[in-house]
Protein backbone atom coordinates (compact mmCIF):
# COMPACT_ATOMS: atom_id res chain seq x y z
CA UNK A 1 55.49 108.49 181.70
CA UNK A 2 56.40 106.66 178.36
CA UNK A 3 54.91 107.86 175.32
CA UNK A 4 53.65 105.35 172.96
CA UNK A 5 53.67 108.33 169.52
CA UNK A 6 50.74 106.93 167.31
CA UNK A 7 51.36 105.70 163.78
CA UNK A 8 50.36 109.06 162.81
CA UNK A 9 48.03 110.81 160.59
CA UNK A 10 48.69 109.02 157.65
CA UNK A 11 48.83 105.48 158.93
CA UNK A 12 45.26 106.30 160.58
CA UNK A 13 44.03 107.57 157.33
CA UNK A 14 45.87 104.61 155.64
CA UNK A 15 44.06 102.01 158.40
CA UNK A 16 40.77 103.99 157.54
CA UNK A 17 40.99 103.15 153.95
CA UNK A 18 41.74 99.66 154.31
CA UNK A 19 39.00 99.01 156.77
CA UNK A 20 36.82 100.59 153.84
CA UNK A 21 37.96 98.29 151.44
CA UNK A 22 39.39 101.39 149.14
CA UNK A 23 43.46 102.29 149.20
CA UNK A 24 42.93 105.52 147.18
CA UNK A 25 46.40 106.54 146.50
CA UNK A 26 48.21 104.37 148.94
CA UNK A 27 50.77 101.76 147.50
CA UNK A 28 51.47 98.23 148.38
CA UNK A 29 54.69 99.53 149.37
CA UNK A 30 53.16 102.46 152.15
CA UNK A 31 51.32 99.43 153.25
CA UNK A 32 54.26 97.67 154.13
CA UNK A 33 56.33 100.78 155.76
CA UNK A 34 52.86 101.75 157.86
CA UNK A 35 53.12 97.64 159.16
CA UNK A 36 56.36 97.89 159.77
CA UNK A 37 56.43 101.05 162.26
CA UNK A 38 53.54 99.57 163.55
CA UNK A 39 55.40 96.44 164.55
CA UNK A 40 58.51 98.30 165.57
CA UNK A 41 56.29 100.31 167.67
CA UNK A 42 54.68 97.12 169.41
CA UNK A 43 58.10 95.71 169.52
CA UNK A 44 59.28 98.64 171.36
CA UNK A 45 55.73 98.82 174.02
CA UNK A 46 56.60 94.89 174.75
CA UNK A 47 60.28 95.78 175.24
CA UNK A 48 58.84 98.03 178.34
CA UNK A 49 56.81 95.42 179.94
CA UNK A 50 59.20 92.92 180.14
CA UNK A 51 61.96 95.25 181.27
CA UNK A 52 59.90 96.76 184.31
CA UNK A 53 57.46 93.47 185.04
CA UNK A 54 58.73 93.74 189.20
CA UNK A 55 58.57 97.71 189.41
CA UNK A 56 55.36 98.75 190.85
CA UNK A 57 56.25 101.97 190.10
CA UNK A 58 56.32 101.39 186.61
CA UNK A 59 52.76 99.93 186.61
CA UNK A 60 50.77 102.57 185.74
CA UNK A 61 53.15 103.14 182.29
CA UNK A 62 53.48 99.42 181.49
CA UNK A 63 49.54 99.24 181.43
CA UNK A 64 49.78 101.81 178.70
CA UNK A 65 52.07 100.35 176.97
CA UNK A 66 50.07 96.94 177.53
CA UNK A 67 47.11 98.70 175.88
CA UNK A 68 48.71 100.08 173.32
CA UNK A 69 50.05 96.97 172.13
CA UNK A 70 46.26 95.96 172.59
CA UNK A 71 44.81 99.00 170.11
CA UNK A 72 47.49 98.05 167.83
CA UNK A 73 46.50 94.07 167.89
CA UNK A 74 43.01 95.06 166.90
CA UNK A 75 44.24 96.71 163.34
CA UNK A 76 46.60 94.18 162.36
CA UNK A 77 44.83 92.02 160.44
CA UNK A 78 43.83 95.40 158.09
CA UNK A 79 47.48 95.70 157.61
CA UNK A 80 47.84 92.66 155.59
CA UNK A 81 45.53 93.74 152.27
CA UNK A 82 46.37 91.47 149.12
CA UNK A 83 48.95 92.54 147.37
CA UNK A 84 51.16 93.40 149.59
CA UNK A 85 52.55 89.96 149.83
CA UNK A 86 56.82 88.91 149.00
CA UNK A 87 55.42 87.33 146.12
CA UNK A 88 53.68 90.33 144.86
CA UNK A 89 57.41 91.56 144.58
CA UNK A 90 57.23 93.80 148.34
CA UNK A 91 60.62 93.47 150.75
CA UNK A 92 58.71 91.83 153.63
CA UNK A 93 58.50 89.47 156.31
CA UNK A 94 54.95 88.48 155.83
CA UNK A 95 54.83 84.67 154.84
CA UNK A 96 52.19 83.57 152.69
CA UNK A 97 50.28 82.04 154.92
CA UNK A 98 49.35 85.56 156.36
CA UNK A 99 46.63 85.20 153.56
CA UNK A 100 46.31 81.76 152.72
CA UNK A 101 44.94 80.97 156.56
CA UNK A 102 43.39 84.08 157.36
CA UNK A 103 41.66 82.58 160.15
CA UNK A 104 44.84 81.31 161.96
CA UNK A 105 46.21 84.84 161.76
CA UNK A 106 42.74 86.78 162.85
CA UNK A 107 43.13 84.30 165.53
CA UNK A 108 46.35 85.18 166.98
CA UNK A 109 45.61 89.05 166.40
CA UNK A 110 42.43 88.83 168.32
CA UNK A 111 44.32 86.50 171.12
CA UNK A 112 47.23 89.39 171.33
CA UNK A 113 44.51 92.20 171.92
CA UNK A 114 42.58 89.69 174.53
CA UNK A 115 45.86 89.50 176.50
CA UNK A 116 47.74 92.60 176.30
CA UNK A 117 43.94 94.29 177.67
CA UNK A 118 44.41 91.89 180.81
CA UNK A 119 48.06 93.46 181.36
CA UNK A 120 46.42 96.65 180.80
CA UNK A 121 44.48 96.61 183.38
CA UNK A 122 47.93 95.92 185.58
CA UNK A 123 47.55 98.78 188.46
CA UNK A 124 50.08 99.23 191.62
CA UNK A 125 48.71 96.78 193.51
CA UNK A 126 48.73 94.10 190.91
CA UNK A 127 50.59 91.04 191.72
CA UNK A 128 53.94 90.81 189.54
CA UNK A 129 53.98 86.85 189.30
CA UNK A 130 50.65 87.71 187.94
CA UNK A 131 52.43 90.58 185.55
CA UNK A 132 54.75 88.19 185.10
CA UNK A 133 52.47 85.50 183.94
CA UNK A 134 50.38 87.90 181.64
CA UNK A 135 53.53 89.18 180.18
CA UNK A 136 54.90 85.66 179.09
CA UNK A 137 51.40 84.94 177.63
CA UNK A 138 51.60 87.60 175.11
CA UNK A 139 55.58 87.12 174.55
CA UNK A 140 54.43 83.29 173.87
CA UNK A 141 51.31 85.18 171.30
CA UNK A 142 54.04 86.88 169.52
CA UNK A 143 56.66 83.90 169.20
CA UNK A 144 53.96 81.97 168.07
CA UNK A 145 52.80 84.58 165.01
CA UNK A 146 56.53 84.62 164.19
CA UNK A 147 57.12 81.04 164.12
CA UNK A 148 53.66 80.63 161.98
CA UNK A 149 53.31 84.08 160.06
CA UNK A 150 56.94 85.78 159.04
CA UNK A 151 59.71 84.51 156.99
């Protein structure tokens, strides 16, 4: 079974306050680290598909790791709060455009979380051109966030 370990206690607490609006005692900076362990943890989830797309077998674990990629997808745009932007002086990827066209990055989020919960549903009996196909959709999601949203 592969284990998918959650961005922990504080990142949920950290998500928690930024879906309130409030970041009591959490700096730009923890905001950055928590986004970045969250990627590396997507990164990691995606890895999986791709590497066992024609095992049957390995169904049942790359639909977790499909939907975790999917819960993950949903919180990303709470990751991105102003000020935690390269030009407010952070080490990060993030372009700009993260925040100057929100809706262009909401977009792609939502779009991620709409396709990795189609390869979550993936089961043993699931055709792997069809895998396949669902895999290369959210690769192409990704690549397409990169080439739009990261520096």
């Amino acid at each position: 079974m592969i284990r998918h370990a959650s961005a922990g206690p504080f990142a949920v607490a950290l998500l928690v306050l930024l879906g309130a609006g409030v970041a009591l005692g959490v700096t730009a900076g923890e905001v950055v680290q928590t986004r970045r362990m969250v990627f590396d943890q997507m990164t990691d989830a995606l890895k999986y598909t791709v590497k066992h797309w024609d095992d049957s077998a390995n169904y049942g674990n790359l639909a977790q790791a499909a939907a975790f990629i999917e819960r993950n997808a949903k919180t990303l745009p709470r990751l991105f709060p102003t000020g935690t932007r390269q030009s407010d002086g952070l080490r990060t990827a993030a372009a700009d455009a993260i925040w100057s066209d929100r809706p262009g990055f909401e977009r792609l989020a939502n779009l991620l979380a709409e396709q990795s919960a189609r390869l979550a549903q993936t089961t043993a009996s699931t055709d792997s051109a069809q895998v396949k196909s669902e895999i290369n959709d959210v690769v192409s999601t990704c690549k397409s966030c990169h080439r739009d949203f990261r520096n």
